[in-house]
C-alpha atoms as a PDB file:
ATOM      1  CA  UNK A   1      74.579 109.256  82.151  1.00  0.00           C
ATOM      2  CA  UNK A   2      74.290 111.187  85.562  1.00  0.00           C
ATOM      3  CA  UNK A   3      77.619 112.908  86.488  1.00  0.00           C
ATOM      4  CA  UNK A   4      77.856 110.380  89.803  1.00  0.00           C
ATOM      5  CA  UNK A   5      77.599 107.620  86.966  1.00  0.00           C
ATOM      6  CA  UNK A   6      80.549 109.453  85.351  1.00  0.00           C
ATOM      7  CA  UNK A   7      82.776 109.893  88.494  1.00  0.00           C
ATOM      8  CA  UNK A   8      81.828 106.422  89.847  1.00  0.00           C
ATOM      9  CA  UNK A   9      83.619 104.785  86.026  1.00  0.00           C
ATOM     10  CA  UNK A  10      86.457 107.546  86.573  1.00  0.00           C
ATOM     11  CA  UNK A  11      87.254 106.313  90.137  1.00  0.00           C
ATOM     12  CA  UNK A  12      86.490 102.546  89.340  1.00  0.00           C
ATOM     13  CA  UNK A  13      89.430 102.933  86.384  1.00  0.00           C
ATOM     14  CA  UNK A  14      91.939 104.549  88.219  1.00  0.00           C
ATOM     15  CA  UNK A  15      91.081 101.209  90.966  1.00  0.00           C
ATOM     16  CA  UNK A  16      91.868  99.491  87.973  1.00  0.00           C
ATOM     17  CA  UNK A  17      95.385 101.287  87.467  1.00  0.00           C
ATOM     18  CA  UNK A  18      96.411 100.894  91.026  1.00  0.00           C
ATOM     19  CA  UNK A  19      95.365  97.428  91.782  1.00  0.00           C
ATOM     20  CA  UNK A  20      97.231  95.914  88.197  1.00  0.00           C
ATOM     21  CA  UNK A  21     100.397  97.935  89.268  1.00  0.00           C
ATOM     22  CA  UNK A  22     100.327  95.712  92.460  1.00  0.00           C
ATOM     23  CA  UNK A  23      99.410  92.891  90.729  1.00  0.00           C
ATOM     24  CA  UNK A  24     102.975  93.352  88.296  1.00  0.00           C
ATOM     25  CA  UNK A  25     104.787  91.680  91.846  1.00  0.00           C
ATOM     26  CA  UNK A  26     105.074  88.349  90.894  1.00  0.00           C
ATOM     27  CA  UNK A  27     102.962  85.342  93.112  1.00  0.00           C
ATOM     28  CA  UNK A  28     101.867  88.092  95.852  1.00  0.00           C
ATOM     29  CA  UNK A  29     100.072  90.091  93.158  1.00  0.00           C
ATOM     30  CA  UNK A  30      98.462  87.276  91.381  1.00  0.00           C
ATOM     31  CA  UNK A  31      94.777  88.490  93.281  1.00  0.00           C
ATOM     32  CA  UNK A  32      95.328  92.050  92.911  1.00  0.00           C
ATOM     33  CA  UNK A  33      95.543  91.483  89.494  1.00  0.00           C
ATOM     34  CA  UNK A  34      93.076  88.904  88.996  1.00  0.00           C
ATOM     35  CA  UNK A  35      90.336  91.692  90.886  1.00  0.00           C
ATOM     36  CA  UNK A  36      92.500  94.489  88.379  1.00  0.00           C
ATOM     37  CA  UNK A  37      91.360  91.957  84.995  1.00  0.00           C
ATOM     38  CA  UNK A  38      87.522  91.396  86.172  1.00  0.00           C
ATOM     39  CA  UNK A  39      86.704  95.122  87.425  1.00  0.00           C
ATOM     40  CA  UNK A  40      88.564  96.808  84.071  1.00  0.00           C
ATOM     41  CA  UNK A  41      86.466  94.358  81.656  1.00  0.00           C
ATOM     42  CA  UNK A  42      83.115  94.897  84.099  1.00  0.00           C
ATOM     43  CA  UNK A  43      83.814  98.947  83.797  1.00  0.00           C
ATOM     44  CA  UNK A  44      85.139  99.060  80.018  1.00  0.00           C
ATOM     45  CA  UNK A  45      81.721  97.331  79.497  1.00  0.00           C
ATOM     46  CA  UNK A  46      79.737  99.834  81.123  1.00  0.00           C
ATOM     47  CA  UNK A  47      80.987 103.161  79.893  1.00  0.00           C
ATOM     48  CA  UNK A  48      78.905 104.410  77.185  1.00  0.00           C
ATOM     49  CA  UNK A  49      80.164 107.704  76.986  1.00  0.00           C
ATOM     50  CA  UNK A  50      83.801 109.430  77.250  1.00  0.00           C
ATOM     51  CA  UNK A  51      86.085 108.040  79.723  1.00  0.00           C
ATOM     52  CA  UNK A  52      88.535 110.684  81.125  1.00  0.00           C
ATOM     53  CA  UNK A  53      90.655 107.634  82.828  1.00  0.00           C
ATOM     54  CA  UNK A  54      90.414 105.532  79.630  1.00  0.00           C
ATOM     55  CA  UNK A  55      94.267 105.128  79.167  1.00  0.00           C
ATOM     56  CA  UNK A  56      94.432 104.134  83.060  1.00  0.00           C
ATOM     57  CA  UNK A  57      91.947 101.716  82.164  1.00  0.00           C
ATOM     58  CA  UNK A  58      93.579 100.634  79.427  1.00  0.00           C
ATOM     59  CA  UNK A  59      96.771 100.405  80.911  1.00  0.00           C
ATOM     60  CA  UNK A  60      95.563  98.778  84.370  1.00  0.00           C
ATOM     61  CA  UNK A  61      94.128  95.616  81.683  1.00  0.00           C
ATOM     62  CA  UNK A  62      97.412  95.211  79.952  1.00  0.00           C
ATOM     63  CA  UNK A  63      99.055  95.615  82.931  1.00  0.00           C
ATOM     64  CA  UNK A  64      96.600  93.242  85.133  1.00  0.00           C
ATOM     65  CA  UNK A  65      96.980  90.824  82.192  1.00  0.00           C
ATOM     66  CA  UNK A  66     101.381  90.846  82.558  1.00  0.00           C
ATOM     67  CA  UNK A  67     101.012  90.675  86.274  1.00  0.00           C
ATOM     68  CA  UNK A  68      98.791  87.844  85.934  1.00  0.00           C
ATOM     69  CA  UNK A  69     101.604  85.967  83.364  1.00  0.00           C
ATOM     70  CA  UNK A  70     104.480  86.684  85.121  1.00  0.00           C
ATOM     71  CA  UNK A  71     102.909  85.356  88.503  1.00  0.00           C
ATOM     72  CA  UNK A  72     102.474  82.262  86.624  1.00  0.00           C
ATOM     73  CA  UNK A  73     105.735  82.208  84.790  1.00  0.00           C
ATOM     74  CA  UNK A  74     107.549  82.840  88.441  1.00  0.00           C
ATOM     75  CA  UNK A  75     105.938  79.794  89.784  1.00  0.00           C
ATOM     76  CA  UNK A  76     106.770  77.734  86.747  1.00  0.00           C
ATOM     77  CA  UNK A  77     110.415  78.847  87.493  1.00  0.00           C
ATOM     78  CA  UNK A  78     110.335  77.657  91.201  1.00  0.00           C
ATOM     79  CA  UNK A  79     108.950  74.950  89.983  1.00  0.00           C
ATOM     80  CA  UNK A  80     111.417  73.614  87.417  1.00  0.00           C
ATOM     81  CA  UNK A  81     114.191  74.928  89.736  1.00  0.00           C
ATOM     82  CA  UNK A  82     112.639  72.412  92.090  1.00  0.00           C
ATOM     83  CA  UNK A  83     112.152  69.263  89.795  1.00  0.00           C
ATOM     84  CA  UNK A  84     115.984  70.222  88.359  1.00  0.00           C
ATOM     85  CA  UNK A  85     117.159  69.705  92.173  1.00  0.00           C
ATOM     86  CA  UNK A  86     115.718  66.251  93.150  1.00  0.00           C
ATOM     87  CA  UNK A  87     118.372  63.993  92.842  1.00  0.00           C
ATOM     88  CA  UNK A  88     118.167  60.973  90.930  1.00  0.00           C
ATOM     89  CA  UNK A  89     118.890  57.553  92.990  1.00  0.00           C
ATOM     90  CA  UNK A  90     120.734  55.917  90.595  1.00  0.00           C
ATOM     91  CA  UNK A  91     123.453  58.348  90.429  1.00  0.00           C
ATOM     92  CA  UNK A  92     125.416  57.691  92.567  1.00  0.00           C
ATOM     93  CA  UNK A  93     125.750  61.357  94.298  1.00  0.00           C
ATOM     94  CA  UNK A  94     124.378  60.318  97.443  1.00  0.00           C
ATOM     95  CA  UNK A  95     127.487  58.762  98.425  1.00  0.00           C
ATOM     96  CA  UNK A  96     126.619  55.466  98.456  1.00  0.00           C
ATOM     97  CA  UNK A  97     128.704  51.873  97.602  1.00  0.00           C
END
């Protein structure tokens, strides 16, 4: 592997790292992440030799992979808290007869 090969996987993992830790804020991060989870499996695939910035790698897919549940967990949360708040018409709260 030719030393830009090696620097090129070093820079491409610490990308990894910084793009997952933006994707762990929930709904705005979902893409960061998302890019985070595609580039980190692309880049884990194509080093052959030792990584230097394998634990950033490592970390940025774990952490790529939380951002990407907890983006989805917030919006299930907004959207139960939603449902929960339409009022039913038969109740009575509207203050009808």
């Amino acid at each position: 592997m030719k030393p830009l090969d090696r620097i090129a996987i070093i820079r491409q993992s610490l990308a990894v790292f910084i793009c997952a830790l933006i994707g762990l804020v929930p709904v705005v991060g979902l893409f960061p992440a998302t890019c985070a989870l595609v580039r980190g499996c692309r880049v884990s695939r194509a080093q052959r030799e030792f990584n230097p910035a394998r634990n950033y790698l490592r970390w940025g897919i774990t952490l790529a992979v939380l951002g990407i549940l907890s983006s989805f967990v917030f919006a299930l949360m907004i959207g139960l808290s939603l449902v929960s708040r339409v009022p039913d018409p038969g109740d009575g709260s509207q203050g009808g007869f």
